[in-house]
N, C-alpha and C. Protein backbone atom coordinates (compact mmCIF):
# COMPACT_ATOMS: atom_id res chain seq x y z
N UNK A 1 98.33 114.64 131.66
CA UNK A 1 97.74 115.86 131.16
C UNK A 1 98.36 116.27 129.82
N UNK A 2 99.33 115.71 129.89
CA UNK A 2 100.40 116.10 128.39
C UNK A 2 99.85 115.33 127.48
N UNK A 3 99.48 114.22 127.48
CA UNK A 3 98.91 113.14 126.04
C UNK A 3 97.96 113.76 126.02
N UNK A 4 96.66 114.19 127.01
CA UNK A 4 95.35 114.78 126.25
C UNK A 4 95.19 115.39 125.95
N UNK A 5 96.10 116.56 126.05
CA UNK A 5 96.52 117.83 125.31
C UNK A 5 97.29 117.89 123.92
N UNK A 6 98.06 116.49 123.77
CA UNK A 6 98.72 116.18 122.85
C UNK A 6 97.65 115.43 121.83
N UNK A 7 96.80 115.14 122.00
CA UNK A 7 96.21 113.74 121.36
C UNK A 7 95.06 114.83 121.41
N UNK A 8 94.71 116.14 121.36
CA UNK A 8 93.51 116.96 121.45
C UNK A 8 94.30 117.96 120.27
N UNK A 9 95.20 118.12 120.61
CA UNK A 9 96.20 119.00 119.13
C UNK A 9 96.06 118.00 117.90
N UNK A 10 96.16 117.24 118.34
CA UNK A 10 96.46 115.97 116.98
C UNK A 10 94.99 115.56 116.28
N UNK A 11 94.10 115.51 117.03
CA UNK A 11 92.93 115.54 115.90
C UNK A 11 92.15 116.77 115.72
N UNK A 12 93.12 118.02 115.51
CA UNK A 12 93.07 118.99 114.71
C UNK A 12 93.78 118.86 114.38
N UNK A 13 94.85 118.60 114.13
CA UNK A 13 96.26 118.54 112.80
C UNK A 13 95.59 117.13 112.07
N UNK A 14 94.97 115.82 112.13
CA UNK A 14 94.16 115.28 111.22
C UNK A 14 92.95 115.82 110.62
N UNK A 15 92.25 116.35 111.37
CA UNK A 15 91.21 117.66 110.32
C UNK A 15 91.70 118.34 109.54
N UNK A 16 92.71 118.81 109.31
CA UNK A 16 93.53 119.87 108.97
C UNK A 16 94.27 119.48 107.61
N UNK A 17 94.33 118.03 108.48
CA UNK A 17 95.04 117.05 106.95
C UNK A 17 94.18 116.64 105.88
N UNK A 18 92.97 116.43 105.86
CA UNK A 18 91.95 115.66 105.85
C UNK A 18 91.48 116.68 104.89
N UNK A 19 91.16 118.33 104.86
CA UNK A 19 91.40 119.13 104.59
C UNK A 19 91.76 119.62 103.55
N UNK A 20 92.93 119.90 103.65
CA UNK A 20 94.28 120.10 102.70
C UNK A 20 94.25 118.91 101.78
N UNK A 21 94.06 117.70 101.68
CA UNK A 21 94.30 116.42 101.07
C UNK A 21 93.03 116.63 99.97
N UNK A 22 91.89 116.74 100.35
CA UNK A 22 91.01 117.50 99.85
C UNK A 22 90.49 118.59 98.52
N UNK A 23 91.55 119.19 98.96
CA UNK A 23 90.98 120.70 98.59
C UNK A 23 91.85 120.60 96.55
N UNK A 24 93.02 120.27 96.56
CA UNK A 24 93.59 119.48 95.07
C UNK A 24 92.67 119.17 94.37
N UNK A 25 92.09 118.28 95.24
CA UNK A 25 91.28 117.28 94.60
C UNK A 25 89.21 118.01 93.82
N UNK A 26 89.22 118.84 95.07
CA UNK A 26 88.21 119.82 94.77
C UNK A 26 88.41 120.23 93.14
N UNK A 27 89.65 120.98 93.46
CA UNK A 27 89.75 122.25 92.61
C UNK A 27 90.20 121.26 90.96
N UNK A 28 90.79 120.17 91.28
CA UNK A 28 90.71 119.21 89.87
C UNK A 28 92.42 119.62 89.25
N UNK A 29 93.35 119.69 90.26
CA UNK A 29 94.86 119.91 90.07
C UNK A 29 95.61 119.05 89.52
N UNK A 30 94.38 117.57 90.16
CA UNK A 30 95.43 116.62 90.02
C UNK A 30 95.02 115.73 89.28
N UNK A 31 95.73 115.07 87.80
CA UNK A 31 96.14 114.30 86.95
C UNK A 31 95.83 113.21 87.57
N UNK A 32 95.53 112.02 86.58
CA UNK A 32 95.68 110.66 86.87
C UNK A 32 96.69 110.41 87.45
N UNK A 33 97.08 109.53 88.40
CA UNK A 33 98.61 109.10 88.90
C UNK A 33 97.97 107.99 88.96
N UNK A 34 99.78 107.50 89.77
CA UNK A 34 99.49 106.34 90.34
C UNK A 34 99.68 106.08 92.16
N UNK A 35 99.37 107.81 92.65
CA UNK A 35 99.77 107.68 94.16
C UNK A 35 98.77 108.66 94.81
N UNK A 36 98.19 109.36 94.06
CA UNK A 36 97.05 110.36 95.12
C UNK A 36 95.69 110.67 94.32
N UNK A 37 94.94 109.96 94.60
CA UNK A 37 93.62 109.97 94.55
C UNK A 37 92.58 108.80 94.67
N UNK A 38 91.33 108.88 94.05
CA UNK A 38 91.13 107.42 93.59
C UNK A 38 91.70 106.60 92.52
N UNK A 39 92.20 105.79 92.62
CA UNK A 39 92.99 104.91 91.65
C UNK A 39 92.33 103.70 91.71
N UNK A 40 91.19 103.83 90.84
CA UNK A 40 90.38 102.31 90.46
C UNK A 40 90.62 102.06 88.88
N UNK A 41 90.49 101.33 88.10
CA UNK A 41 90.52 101.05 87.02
C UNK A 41 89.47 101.91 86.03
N UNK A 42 88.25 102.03 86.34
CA UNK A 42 87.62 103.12 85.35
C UNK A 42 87.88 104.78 86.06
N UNK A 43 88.31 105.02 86.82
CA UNK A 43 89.15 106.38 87.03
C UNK A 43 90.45 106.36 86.40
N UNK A 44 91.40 104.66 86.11
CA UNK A 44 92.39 105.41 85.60
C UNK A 44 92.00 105.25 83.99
N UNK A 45 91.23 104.63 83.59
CA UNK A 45 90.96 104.85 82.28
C UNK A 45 90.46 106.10 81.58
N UNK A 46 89.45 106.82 82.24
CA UNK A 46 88.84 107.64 82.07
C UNK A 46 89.14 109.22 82.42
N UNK A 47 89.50 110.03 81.53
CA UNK A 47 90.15 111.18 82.30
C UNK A 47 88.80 111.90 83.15
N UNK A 48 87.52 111.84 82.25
CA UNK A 48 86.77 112.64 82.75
C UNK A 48 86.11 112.33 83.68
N UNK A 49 85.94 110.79 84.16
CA UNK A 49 85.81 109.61 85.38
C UNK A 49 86.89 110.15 86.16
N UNK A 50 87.69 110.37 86.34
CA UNK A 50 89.04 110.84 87.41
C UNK A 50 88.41 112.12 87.99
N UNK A 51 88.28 112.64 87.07
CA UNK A 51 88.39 113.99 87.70
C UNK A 51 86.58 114.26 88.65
N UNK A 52 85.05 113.50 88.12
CA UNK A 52 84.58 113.56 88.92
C UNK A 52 84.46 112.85 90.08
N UNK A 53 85.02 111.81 90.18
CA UNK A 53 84.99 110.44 91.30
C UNK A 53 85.93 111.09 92.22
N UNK A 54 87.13 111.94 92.05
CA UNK A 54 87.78 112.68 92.94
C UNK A 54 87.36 113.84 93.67
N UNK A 55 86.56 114.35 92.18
CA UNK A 55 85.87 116.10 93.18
C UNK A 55 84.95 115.67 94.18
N UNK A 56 84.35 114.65 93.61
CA UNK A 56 83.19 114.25 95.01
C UNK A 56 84.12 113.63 96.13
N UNK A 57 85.27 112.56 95.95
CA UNK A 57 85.92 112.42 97.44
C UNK A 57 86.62 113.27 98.06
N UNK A 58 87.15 114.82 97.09
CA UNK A 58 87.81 115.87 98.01
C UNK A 58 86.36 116.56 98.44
N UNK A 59 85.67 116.83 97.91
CA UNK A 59 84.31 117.39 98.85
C UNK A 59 84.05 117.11 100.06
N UNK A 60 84.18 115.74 99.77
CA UNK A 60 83.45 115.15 101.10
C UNK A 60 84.85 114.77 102.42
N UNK A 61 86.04 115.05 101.61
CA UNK A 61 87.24 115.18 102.57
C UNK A 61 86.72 116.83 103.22
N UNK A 62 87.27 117.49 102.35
CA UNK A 62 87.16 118.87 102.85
C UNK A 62 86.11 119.40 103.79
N UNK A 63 84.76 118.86 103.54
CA UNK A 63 83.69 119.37 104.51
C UNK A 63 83.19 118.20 105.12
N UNK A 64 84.05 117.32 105.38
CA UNK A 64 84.58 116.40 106.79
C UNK A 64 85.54 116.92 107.69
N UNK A 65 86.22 117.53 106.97
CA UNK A 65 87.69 118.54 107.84
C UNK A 65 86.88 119.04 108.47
N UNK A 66 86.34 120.16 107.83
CA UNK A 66 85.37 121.40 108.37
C UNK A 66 84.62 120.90 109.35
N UNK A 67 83.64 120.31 109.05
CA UNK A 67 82.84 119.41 110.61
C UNK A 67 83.62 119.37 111.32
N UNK A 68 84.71 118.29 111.37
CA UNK A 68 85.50 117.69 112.31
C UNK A 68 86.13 118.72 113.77
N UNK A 69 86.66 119.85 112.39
CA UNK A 69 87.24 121.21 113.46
C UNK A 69 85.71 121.08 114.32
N UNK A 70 84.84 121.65 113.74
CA UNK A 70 84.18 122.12 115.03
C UNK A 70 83.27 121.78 115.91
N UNK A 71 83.53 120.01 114.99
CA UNK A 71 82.70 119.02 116.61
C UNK A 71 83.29 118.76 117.51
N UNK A 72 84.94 119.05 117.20
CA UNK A 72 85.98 118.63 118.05
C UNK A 72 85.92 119.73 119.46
N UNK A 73 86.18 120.99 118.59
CA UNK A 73 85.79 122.09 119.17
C UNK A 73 84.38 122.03 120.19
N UNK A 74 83.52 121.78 120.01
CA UNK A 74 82.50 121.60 120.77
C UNK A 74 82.46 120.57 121.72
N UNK A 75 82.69 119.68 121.52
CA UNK A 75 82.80 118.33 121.85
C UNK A 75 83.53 118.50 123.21
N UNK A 76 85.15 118.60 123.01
CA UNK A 76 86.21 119.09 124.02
C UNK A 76 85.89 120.31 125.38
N UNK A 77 85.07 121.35 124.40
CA UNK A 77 84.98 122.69 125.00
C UNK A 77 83.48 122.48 125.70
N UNK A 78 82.40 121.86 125.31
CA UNK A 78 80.73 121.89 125.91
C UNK A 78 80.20 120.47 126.24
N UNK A 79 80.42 119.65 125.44
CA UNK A 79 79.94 118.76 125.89
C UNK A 79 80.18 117.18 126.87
N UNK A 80 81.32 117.00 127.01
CA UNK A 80 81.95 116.13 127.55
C UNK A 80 82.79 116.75 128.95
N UNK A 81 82.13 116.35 130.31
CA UNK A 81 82.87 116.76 131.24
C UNK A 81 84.11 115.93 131.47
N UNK A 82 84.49 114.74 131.32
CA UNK A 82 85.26 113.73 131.43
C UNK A 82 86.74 114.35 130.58
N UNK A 83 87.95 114.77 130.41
CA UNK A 83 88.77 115.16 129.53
C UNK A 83 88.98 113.87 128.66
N UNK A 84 88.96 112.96 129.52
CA UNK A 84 89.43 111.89 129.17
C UNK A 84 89.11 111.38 127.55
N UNK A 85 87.32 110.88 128.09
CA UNK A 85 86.32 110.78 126.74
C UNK A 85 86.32 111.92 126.26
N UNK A 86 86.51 113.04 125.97
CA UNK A 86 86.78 113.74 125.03
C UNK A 86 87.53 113.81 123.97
N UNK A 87 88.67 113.39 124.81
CA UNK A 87 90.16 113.33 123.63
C UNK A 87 89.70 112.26 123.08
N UNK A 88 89.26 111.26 123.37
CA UNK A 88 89.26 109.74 122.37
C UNK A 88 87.96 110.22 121.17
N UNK A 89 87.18 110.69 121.95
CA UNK A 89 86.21 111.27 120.79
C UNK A 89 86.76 112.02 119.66
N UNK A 90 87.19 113.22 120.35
CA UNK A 90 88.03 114.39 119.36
C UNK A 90 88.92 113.52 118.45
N UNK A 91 89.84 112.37 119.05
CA UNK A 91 90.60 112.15 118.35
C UNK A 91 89.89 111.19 117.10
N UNK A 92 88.73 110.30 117.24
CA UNK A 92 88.05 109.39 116.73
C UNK A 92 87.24 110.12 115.29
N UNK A 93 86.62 111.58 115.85
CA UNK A 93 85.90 112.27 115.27
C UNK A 93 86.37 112.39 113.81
N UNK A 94 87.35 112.99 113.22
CA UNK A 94 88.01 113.22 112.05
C UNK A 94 88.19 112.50 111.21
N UNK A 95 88.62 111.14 111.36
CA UNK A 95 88.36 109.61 111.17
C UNK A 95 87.53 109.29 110.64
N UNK A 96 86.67 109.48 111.34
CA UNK A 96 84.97 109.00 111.06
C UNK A 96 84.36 109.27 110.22
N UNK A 97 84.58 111.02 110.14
CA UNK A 97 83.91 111.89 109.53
C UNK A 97 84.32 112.10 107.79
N UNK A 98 85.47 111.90 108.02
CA UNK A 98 86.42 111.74 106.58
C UNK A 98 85.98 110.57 106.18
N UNK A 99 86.20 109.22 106.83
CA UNK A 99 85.78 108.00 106.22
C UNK A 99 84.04 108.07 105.44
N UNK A 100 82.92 108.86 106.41
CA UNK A 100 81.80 109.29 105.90
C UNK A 100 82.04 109.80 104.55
N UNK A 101 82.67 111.13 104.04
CA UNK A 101 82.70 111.90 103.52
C UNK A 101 83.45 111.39 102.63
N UNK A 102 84.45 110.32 102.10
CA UNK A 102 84.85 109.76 100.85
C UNK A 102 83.71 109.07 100.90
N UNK A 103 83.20 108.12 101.52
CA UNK A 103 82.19 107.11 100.88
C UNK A 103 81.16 107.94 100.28
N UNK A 104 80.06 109.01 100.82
CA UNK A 104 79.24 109.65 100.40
C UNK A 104 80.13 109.97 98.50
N UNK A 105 81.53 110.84 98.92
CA UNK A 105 81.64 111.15 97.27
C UNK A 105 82.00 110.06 96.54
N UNK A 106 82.16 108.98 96.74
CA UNK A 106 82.41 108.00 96.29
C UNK A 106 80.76 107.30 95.22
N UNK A 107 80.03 107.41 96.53
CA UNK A 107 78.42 107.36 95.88
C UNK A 107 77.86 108.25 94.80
N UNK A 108 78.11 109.58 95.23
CA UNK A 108 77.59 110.63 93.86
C UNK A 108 78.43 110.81 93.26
């Protein structure tokens, strides 16, 4: 009962991350590097390539977070009688949804 409670906290603290990781990237804080963002060759060439190829993958981080909270939320709380399959869902969900949500900003 302790891991699915543990592993049901934890993919809300990866939404959360997912999120936060995000939101920099939204708001356009962050500089070319060489450790947090997209780091492809015409992003690092390009300042003004950086900064949109990122706002679209923190977008689609950030309102992947957002989903995530509250499919998890639903998911856990309405739809799954099993605790079991829930947590693997909940925990799967955030994952998924983030991986969606860079590729989409990755596309526009």
């Amino acid at each position: 009962m302790i891991a699915l409670k543990f592993t049901y906290y934890l993919s809300y603290i990866i939404s959360i991350g997912f999120t936060l990781i995000g939101i920099p990237l939204v708001l356009k804080k962050i500089e070319p590097n060489n450790w947090y963002g997209v780091r492809i060759p015409k992003t690092m060439s390009n300042i003004e390539c950086w900064y949109t190829v990122n706002y679209n993958v923190g977008l689609g981080l950030v309102i992947s977070g957002i989903a995530s909270i509250m499919l998890i939320y639903l998911i856990y709380n309405n739809f799954v009688s099993n605790r079991i399959q829930a947590t693997v869902i909940c925990v799967l969900t955030p994952i998924l949804l983030s991986l969606v949500g860079m590729s989409v900003g990755l596309i526009f």
